[in-house]
C-alpha atoms as a PDB file:
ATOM      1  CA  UNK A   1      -9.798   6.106  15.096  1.00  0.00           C
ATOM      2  CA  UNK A   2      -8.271   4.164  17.623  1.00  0.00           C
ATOM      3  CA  UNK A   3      -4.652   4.353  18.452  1.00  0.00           C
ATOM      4  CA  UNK A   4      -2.956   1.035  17.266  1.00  0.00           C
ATOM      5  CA  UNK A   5       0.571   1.897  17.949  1.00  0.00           C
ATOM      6  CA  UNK A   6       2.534  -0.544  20.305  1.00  0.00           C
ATOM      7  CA  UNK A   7       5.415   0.275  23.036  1.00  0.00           C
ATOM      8  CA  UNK A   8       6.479   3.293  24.666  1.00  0.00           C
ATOM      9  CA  UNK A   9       7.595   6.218  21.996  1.00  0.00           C
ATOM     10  CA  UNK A  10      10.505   7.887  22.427  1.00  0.00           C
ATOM     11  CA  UNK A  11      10.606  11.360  20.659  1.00  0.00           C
ATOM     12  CA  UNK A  12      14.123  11.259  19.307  1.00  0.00           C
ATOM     13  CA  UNK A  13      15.592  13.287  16.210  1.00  0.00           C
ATOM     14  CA  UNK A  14      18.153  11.350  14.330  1.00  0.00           C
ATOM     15  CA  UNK A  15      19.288  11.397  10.583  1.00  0.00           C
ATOM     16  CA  UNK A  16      17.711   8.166   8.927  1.00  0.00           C
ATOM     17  CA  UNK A  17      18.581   6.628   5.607  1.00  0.00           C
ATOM     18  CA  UNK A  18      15.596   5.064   3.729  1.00  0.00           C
ATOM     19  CA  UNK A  19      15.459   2.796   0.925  1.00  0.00           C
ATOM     20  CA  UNK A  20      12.278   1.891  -0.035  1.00  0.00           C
ATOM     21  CA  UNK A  21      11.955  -1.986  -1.966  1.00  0.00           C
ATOM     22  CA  UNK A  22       9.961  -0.669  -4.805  1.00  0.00           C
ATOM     23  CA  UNK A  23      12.567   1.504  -5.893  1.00  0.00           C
ATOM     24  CA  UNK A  24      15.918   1.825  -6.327  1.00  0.00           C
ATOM     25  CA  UNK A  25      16.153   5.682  -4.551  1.00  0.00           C
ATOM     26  CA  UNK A  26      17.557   5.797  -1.193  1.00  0.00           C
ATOM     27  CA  UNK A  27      16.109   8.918   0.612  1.00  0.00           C
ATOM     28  CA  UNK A  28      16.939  11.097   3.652  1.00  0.00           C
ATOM     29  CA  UNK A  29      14.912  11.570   6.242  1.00  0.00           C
ATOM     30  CA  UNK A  30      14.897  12.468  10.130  1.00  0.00           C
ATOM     31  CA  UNK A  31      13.159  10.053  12.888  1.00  0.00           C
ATOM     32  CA  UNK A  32      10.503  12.037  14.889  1.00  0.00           C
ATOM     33  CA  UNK A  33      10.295   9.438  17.201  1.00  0.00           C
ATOM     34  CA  UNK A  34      11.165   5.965  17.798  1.00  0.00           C
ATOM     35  CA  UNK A  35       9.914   2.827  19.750  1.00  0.00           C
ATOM     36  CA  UNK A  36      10.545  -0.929  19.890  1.00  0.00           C
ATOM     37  CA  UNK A  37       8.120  -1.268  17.520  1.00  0.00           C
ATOM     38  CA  UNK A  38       8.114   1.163  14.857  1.00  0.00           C
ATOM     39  CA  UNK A  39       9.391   4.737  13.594  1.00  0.00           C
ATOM     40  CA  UNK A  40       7.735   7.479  12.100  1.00  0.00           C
ATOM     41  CA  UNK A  41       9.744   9.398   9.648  1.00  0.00           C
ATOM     42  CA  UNK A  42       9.570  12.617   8.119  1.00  0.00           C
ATOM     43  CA  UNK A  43      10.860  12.477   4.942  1.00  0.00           C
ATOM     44  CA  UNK A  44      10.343  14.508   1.553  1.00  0.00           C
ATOM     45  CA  UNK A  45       8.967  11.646  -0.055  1.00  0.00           C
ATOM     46  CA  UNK A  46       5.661  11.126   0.853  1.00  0.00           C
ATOM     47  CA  UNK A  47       3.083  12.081  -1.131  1.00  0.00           C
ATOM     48  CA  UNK A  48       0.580  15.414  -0.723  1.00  0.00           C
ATOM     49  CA  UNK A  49      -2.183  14.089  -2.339  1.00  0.00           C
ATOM     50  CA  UNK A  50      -3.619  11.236  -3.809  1.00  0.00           C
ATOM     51  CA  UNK A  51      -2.369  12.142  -7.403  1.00  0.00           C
ATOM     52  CA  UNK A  52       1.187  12.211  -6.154  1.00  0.00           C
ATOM     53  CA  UNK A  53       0.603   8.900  -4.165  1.00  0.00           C
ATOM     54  CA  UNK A  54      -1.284   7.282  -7.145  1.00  0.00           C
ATOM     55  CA  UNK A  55       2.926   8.452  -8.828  1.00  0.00           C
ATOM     56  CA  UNK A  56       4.865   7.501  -6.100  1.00  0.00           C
ATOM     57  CA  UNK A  57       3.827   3.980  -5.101  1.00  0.00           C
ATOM     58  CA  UNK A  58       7.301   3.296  -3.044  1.00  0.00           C
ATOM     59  CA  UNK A  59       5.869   5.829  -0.150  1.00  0.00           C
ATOM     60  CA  UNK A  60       2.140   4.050  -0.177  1.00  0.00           C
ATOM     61  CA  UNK A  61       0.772   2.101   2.968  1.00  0.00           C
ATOM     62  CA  UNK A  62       1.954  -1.237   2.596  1.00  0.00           C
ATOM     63  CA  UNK A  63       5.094  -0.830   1.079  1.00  0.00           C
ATOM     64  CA  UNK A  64       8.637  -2.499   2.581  1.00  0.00           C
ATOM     65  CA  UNK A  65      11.128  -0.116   3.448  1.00  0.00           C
ATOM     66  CA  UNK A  66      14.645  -0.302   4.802  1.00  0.00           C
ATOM     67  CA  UNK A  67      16.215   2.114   7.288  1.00  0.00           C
ATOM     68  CA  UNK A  68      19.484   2.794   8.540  1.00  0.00           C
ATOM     69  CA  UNK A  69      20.021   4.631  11.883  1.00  0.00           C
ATOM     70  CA  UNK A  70      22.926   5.546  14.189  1.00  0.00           C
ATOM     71  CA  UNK A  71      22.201   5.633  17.821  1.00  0.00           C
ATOM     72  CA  UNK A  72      24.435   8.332  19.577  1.00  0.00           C
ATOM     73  CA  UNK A  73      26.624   6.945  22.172  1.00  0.00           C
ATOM     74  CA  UNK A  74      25.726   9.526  24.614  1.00  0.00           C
ATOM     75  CA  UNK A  75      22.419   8.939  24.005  1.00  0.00           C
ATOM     76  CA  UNK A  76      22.285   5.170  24.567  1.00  0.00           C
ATOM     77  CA  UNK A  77      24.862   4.696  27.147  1.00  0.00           C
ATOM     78  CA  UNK A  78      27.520   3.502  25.318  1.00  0.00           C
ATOM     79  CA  UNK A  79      31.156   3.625  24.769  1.00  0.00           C
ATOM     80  CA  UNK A  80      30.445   4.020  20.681  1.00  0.00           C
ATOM     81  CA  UNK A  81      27.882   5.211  18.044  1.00  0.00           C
ATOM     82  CA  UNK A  82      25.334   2.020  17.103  1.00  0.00           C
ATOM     83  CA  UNK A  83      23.833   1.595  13.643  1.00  0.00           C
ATOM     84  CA  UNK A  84      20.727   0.126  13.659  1.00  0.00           C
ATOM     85  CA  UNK A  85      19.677  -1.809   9.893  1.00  0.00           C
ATOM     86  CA  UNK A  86      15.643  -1.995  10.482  1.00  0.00           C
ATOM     87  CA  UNK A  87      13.601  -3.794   7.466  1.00  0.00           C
ATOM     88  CA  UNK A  88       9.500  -2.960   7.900  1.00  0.00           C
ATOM     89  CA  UNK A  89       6.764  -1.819   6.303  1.00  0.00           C
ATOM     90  CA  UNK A  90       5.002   1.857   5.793  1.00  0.00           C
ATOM     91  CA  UNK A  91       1.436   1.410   7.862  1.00  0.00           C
ATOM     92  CA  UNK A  92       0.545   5.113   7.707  1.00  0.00           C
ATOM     93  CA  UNK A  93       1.596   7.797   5.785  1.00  0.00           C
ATOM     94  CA  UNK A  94       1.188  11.241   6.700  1.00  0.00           C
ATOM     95  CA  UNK A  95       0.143  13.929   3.764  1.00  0.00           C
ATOM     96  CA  UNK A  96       2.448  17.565   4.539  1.00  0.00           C
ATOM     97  CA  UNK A  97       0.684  20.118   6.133  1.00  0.00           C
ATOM     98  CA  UNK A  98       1.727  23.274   8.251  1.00  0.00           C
ATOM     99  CA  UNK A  99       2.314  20.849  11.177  1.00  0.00           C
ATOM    100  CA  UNK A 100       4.787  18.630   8.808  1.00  0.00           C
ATOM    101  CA  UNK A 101       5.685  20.793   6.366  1.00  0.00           C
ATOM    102  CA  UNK A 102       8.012  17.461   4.885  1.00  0.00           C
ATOM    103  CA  UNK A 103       5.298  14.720   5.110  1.00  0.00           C
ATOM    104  CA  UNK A 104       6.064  11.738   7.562  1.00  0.00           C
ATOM    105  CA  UNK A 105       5.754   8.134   7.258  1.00  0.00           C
ATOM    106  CA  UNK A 106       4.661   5.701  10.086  1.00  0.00           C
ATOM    107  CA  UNK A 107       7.016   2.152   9.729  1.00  0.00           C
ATOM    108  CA  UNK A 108       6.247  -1.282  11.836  1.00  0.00           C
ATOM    109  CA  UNK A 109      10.127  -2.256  12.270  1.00  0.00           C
ATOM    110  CA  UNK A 110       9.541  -6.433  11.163  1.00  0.00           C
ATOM    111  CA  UNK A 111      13.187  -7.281  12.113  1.00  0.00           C
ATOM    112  CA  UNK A 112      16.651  -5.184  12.700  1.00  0.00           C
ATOM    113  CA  UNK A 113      20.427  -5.978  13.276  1.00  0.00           C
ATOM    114  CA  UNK A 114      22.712  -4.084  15.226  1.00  0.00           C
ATOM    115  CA  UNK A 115      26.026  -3.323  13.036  1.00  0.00           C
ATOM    116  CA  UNK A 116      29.139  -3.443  14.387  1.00  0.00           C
ATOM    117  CA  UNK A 117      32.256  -2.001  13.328  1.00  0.00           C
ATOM    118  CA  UNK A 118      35.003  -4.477  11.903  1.00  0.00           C
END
């Protein structure tokens, strides 16, 4: 299978907040890595097998998803922390395994907005 990810990845660990638009659960999850383009998150929510996805429809391929990051200052450069509000859509999602014992889920990030503090 080819490779149809887009823009340099950067493999960075931060605490993400995930709600998914099918549901009204907001989850908790960590970023494995993160590019212009998309995320992939490893979260507890995706499914193990296909009985569990066929129950959880929120974490299927296709679904919209918001996420809410904070960028460490230190990390970025800058003189504060930056939360990130992404809005996307799940294009792969990754079963658990020894590798992942959590499960993961591949997002396309469709638009975000930089929050600033009032």
């Amino acid at each position: 299978m080819a490779d149809a990810r887009t823009g340099k990845r950067f493999p960075v660990k931060l605490p993400i907040r995930i709600h998914i638009d099918e549901s009204d659960e907001e989850q908790a999850g960590t970023t494995a890595n993160v590019s212009s383009a998309g995320v992939f998150i490893q979260a507890a929510g995706p499914a193990t097998s296909e009985r569990e996805a066929a129950e959880t429809p929120a974490w299927r391929q296709g679904s919209m998803v918001e996420f809410e990051m904070v960028l460490p200052a230190e990390v970025i450069g800058a003189l504060e922390d930056v939360k990130v509000q992404c809005r996307g859509r799940v294009v792969r999602v990754e079963k658990a395994d020894a590798g992942h014992p959590e499960g993961g889920v591949a997002c396309v990030i469709d638009n975000y907005e930089f929050v600033r503090k009032s």
